[in-house]
Protein backbone atom coordinates (compact mmCIF):
# COMPACT_ATOMS: atom_id res chain seq x y z
CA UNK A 1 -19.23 17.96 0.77
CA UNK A 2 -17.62 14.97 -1.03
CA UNK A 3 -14.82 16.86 -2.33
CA UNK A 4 -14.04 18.09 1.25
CA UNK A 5 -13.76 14.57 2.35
CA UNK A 6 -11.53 13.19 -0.65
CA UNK A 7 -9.52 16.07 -0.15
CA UNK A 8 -8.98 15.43 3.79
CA UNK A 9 -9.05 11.71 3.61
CA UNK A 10 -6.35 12.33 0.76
CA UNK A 11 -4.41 14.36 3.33
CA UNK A 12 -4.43 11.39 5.55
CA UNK A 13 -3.49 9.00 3.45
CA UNK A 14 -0.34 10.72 2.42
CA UNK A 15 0.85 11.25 6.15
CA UNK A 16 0.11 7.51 6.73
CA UNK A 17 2.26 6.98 3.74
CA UNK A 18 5.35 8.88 4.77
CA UNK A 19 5.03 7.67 8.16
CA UNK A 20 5.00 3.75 6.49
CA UNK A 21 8.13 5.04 4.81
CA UNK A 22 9.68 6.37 7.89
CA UNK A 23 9.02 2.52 9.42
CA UNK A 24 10.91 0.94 6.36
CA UNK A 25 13.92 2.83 6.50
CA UNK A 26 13.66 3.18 10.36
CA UNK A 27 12.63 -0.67 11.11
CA UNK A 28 14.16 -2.49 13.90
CA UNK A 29 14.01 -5.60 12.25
CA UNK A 30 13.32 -7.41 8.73
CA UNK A 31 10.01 -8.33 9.95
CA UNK A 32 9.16 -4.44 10.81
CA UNK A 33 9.97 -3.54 7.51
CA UNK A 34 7.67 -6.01 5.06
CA UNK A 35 4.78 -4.84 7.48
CA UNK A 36 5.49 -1.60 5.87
CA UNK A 37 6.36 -2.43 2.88
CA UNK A 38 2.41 -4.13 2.72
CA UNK A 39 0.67 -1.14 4.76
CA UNK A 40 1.86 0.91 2.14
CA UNK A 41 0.23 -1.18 -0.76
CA UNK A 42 -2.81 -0.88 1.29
CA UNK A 43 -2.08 3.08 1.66
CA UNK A 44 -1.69 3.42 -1.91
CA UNK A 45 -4.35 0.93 -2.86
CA UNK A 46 -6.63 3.80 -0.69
CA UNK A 47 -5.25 6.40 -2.07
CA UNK A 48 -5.66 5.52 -6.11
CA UNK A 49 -9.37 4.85 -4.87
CA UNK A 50 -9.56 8.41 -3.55
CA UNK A 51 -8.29 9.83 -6.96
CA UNK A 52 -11.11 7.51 -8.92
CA UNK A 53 -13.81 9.02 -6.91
CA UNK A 54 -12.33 12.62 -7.16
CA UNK A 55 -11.79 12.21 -11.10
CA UNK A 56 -15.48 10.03 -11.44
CA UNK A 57 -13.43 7.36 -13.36
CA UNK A 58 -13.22 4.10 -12.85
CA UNK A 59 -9.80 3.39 -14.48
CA UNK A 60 -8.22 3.71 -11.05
CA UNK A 61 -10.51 1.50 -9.76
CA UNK A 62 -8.75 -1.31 -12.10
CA UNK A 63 -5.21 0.08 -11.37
CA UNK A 64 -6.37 -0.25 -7.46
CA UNK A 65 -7.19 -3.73 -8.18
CA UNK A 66 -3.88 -4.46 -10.29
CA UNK A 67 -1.74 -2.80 -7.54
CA UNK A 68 -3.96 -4.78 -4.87
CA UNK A 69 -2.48 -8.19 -6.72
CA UNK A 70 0.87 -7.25 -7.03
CA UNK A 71 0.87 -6.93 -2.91
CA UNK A 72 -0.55 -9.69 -2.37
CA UNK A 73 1.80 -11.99 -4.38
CA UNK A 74 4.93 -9.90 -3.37
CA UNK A 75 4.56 -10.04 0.32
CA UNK A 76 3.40 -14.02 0.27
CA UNK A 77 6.58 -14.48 -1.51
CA UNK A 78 8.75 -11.85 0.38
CA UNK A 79 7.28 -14.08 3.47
CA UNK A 80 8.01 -17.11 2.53
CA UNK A 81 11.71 -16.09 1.56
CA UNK A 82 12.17 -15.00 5.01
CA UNK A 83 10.67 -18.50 6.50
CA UNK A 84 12.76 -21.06 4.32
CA UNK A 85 15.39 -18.68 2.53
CA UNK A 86 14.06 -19.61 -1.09
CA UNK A 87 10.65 -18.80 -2.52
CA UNK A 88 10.83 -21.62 -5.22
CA UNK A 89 11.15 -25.30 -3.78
């Protein structure tokens, strides 16, 4: 039963993913696009989670978390560059 649902939720993940890509090259504006950008960290946060519980490791569980970070910091600073037009005052 679980490999049925990493399998579909896998599935899912992907076509959120290449419709997130769609919305960063399609975007109507700058704003549009770093919402994308950051839903697909999230996607692929999900999706390196999904391949942890298929493979019953827990090394993609720390790559999740690295990748997680890496968002996080990127988009705050991606942000603020499009607030004040320099991220370092």
């Amino acid at each position: 039963m679980l490999t049925w649902t990493v399998i579909l939720v896998s599935i899912m993940v992907v076509i959120a993913l290449i419709l997130n890509l769609w919305r960063l090259f399609a975007g109507p504006d700058l704003a549009d696009r770093l919402l994308a950008l950051d839903t697909m960290y999230i996607n692929s946060i999900a999706l390196i989670i999904l391949l942890g519980i298929w493979f019953s490791t827990t090394l993609y569980f720390e790559a999740a978390l690295l990748i997680a970070m890496l968002g996080f910091v990127s988009t705050a600073a991606l942000c603020k560059y499009l607030l004040r037009g320099d991220i370092i005052e």
